[in-house]
N, C-alpha and C. Protein backbone atom coordinates (compact mmCIF):
# COMPACT_ATOMS: atom_id res chain seq x y z
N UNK A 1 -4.55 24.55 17.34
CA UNK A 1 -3.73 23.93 16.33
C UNK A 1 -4.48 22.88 15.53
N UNK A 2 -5.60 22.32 15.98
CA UNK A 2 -6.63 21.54 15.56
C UNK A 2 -5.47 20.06 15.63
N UNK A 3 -5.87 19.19 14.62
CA UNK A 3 -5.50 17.59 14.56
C UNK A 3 -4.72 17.04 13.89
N UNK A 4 -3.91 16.06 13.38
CA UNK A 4 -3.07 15.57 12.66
C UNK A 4 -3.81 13.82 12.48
N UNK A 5 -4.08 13.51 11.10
CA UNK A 5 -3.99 12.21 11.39
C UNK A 5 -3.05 11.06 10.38
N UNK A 6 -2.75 10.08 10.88
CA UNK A 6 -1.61 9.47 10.25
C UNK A 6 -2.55 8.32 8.84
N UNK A 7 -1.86 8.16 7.54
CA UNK A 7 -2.64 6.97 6.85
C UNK A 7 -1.36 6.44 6.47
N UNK A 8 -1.97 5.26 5.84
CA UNK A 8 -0.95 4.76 5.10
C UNK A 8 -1.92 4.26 3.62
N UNK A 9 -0.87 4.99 2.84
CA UNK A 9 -1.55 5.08 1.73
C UNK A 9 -0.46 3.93 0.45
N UNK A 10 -1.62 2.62 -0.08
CA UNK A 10 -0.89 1.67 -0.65
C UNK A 10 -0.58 2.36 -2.00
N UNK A 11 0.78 2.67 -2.34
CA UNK A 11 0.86 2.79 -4.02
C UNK A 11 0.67 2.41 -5.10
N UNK A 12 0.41 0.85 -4.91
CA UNK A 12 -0.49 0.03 -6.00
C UNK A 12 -1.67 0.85 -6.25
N UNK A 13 -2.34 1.80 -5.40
CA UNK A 13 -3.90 1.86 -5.13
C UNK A 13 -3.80 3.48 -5.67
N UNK A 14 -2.44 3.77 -6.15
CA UNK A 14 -2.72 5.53 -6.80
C UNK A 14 -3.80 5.51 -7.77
N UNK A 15 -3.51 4.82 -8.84
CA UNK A 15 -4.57 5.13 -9.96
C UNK A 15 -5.86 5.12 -9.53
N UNK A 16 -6.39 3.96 -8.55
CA UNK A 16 -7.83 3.74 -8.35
C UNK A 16 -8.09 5.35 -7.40
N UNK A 17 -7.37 5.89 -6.65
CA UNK A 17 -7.59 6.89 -5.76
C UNK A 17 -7.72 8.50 -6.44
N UNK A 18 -6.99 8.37 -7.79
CA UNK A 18 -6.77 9.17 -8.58
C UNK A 18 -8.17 9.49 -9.27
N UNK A 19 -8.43 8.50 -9.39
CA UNK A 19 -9.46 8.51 -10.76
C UNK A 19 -11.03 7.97 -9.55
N UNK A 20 -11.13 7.39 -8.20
CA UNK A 20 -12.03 7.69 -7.49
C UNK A 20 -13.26 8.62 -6.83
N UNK A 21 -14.16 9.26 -7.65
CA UNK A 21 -14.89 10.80 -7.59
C UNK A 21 -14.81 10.28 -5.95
N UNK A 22 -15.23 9.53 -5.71
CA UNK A 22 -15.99 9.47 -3.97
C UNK A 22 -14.92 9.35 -3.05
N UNK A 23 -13.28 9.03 -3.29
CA UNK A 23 -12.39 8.66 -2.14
C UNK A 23 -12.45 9.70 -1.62
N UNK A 24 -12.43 10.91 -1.42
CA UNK A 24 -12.48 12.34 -0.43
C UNK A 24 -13.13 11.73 0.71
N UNK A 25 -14.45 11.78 0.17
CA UNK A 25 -15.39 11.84 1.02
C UNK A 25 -15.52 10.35 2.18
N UNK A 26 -14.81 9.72 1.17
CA UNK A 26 -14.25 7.94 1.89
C UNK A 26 -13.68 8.41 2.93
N UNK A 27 -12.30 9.13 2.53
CA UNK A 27 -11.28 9.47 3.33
C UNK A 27 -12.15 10.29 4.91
N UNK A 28 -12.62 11.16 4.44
CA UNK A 28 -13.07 12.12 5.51
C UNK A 28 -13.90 11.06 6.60
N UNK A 29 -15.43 10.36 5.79
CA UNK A 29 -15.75 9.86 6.64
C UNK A 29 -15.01 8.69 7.65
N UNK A 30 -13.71 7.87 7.03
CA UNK A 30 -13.04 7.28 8.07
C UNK A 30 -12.27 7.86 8.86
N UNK A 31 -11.69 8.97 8.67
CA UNK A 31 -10.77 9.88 10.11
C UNK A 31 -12.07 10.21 10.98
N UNK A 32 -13.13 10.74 10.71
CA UNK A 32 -14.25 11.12 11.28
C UNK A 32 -14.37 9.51 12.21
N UNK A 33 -14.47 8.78 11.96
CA UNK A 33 -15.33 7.44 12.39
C UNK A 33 -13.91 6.83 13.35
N UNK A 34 -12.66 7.27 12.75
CA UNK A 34 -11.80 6.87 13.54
C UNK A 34 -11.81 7.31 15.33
N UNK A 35 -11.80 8.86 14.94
CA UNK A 35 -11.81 9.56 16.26
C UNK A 35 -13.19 9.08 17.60
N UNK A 36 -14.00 8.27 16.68
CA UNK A 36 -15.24 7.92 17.68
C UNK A 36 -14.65 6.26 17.85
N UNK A 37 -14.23 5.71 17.19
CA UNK A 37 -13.94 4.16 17.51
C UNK A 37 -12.29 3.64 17.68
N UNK A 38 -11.48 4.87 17.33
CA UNK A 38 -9.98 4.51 17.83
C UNK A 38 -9.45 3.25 17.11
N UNK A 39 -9.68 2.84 16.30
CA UNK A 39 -9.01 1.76 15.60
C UNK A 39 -8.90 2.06 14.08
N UNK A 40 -7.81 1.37 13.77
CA UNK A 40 -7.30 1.61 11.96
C UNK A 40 -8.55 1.10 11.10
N UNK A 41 -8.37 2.24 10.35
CA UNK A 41 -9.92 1.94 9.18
C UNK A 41 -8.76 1.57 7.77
N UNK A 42 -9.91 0.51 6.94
CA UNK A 42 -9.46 0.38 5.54
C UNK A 42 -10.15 1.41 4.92
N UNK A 43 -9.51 2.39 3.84
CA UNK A 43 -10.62 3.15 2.78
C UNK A 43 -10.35 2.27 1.30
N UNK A 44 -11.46 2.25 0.58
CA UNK A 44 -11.39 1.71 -0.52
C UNK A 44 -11.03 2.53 -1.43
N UNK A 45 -11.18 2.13 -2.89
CA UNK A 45 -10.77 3.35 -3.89
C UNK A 45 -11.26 2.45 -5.18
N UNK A 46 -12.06 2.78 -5.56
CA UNK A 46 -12.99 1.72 -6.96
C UNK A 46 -12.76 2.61 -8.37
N UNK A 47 -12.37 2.29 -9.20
CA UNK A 47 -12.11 3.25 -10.77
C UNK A 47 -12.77 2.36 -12.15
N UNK A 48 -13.57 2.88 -12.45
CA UNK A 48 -14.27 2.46 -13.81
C UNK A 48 -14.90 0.48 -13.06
N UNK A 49 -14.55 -0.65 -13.57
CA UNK A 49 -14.82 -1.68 -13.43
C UNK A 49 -13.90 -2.17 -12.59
N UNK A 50 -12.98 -1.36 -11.93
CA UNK A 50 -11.71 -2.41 -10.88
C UNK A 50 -12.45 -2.74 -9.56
N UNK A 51 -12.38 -3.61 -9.58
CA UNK A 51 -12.57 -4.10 -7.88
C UNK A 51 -11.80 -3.53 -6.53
N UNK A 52 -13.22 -3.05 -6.00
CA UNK A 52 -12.84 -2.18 -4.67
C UNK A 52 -11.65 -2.42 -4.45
N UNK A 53 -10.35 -1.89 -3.82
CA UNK A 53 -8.98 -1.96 -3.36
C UNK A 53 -8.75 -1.38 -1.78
N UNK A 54 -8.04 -2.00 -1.38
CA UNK A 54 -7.95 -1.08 0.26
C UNK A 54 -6.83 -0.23 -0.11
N UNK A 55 -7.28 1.15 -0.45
CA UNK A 55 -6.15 2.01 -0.40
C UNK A 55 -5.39 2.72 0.32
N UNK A 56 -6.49 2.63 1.35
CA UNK A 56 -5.15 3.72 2.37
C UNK A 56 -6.01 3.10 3.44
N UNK A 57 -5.19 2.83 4.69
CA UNK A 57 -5.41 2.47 6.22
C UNK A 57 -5.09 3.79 6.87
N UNK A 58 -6.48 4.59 7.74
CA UNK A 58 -6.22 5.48 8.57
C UNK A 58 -5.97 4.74 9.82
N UNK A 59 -4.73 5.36 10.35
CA UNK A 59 -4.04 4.74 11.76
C UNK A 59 -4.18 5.36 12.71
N UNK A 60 -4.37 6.67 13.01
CA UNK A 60 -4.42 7.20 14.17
C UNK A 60 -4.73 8.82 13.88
N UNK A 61 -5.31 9.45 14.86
CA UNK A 61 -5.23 10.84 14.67
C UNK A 61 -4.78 11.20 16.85
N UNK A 62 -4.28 12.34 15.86
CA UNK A 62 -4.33 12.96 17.48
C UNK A 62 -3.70 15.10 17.16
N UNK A 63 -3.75 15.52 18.42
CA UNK A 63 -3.80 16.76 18.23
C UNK A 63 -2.38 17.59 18.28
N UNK A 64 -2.36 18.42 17.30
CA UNK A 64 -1.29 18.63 16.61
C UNK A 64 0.43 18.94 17.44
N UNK A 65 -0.56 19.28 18.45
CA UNK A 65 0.73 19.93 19.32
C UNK A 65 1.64 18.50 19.97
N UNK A 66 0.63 17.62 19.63
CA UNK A 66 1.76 16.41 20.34
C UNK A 66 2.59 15.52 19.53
N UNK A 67 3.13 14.35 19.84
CA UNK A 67 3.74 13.81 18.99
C UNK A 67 3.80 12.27 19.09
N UNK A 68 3.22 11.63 18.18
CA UNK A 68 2.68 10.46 18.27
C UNK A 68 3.95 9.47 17.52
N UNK A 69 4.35 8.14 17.84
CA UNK A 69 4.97 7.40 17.30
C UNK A 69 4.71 6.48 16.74
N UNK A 70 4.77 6.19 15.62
CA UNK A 70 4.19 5.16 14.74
C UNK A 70 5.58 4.22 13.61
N UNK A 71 5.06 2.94 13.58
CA UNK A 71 5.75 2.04 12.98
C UNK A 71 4.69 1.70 11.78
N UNK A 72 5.33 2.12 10.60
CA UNK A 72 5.07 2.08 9.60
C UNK A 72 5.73 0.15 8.48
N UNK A 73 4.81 -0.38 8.02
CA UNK A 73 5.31 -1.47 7.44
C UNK A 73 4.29 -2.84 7.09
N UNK A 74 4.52 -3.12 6.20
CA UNK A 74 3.79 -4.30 5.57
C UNK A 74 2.15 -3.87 4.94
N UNK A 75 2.17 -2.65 5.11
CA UNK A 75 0.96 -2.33 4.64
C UNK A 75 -0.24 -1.91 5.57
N UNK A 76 0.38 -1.68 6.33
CA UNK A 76 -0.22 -1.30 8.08
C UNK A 76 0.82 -0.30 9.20
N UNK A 77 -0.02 0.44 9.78
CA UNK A 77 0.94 1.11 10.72
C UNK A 77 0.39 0.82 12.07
N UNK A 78 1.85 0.95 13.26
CA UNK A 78 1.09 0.77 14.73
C UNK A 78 1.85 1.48 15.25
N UNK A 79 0.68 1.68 16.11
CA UNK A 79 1.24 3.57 17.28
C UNK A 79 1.91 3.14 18.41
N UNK A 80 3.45 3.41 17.86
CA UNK A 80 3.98 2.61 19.30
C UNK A 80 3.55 3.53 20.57
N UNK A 81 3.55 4.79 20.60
CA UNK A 81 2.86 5.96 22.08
C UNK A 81 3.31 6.63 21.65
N UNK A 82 3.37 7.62 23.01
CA UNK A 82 3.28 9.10 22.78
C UNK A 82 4.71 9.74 22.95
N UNK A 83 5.32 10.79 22.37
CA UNK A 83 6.44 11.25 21.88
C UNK A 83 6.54 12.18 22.72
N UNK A 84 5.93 12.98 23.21
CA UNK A 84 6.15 14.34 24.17
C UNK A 84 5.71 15.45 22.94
N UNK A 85 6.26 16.78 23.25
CA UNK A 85 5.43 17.78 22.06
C UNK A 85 6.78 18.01 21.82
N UNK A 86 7.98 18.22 21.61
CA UNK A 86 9.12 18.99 21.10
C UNK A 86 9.89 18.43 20.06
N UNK A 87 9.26 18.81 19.23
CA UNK A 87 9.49 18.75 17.45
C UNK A 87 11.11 18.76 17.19
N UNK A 88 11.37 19.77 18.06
CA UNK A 88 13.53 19.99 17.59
C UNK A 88 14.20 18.94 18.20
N UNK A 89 14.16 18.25 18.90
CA UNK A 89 14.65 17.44 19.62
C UNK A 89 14.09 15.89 19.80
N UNK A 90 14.71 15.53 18.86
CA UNK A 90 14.45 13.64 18.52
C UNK A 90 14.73 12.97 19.72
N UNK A 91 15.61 13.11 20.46
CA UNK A 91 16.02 12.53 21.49
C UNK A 91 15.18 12.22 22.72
N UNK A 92 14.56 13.85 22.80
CA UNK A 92 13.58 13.81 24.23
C UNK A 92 12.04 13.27 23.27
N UNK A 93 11.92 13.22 22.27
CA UNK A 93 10.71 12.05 22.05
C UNK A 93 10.89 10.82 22.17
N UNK A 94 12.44 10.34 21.84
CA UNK A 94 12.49 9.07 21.70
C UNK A 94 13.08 8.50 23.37
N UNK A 95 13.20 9.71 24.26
CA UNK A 95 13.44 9.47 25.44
C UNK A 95 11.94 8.99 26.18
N UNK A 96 10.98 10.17 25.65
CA UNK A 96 9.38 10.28 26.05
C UNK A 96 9.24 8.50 25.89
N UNK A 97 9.05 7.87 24.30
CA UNK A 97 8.47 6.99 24.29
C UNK A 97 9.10 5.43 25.30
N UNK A 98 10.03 5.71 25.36
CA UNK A 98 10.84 4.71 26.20
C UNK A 98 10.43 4.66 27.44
N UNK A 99 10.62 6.21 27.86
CA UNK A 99 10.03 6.18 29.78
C UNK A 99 8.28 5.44 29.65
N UNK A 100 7.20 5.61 28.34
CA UNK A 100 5.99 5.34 28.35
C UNK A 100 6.14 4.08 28.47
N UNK A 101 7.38 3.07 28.00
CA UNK A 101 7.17 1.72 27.78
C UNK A 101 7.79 0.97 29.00
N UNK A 102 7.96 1.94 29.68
CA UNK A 102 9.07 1.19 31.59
C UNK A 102 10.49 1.49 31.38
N UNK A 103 10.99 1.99 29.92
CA UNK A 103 12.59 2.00 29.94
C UNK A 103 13.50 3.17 30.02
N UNK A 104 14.83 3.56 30.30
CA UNK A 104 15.00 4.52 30.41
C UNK A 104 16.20 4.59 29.55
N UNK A 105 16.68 5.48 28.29
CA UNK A 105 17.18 5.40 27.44
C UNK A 105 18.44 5.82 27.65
N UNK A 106 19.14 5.63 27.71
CA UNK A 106 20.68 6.19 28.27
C UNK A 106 21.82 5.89 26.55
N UNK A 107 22.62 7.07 26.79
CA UNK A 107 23.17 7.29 25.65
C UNK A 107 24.56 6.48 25.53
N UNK A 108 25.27 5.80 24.85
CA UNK A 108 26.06 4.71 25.02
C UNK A 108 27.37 5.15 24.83
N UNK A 109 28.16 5.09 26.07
CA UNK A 109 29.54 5.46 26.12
C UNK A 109 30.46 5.18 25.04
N UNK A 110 31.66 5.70 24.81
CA UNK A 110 32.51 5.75 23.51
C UNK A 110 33.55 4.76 23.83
């Protein structure tokens, strides 16, 4: 199934990313550099005379079949853990990540 990896990409930073010949290759080499050092990379994105910009933060990669949880916000994302693999069912991921954190999620009477 190969990999999945998560960014967060700033929208201020479309045009510079747009009009960037080299962000590809930005991009590639930080998922690449991620998977050897495990921590969120800044990529830049530079257009005509603008000053470098941090356009997109790669946050995590991992392999496709699983399911990773992430909190997205302020311009940064963090991997709260791991989800379990079953895509149809929100519940048993969000059951997965709870049992990862010591808790056990119980569904709240009517």
């Amino acid at each position: 199934m190969g990999y999945n990896t998560t960014v967060v990409v700033m929208n201020d930073a479309l045009e510079n990313i747009k009009n960037d010949p080299n962000f590809g290759e930005k991009l590639v080499a930080a998922i690449n550099h991620l998977q050897i050092d495990n921590k969120p990379i800044d990529v830049s994105a530079t257009y005509g005379n603008s000053v470098n910009v941090n356009a997109v933060t790669v946050i995590e990669s991992h392999h496709a079949d699983d399911f990773i949880v992430v909190a997205i916000g302020g311009n940064y994302g963090e991997v709260l853990g791991y989800g379990g693999t079953d895509s149809d069912n929100k519940e048993e991921i969000l059951k997965t990540l709870a049992n990862s954190m010591g808790y056990r999620l119980v569904k709240r009477g009517k």
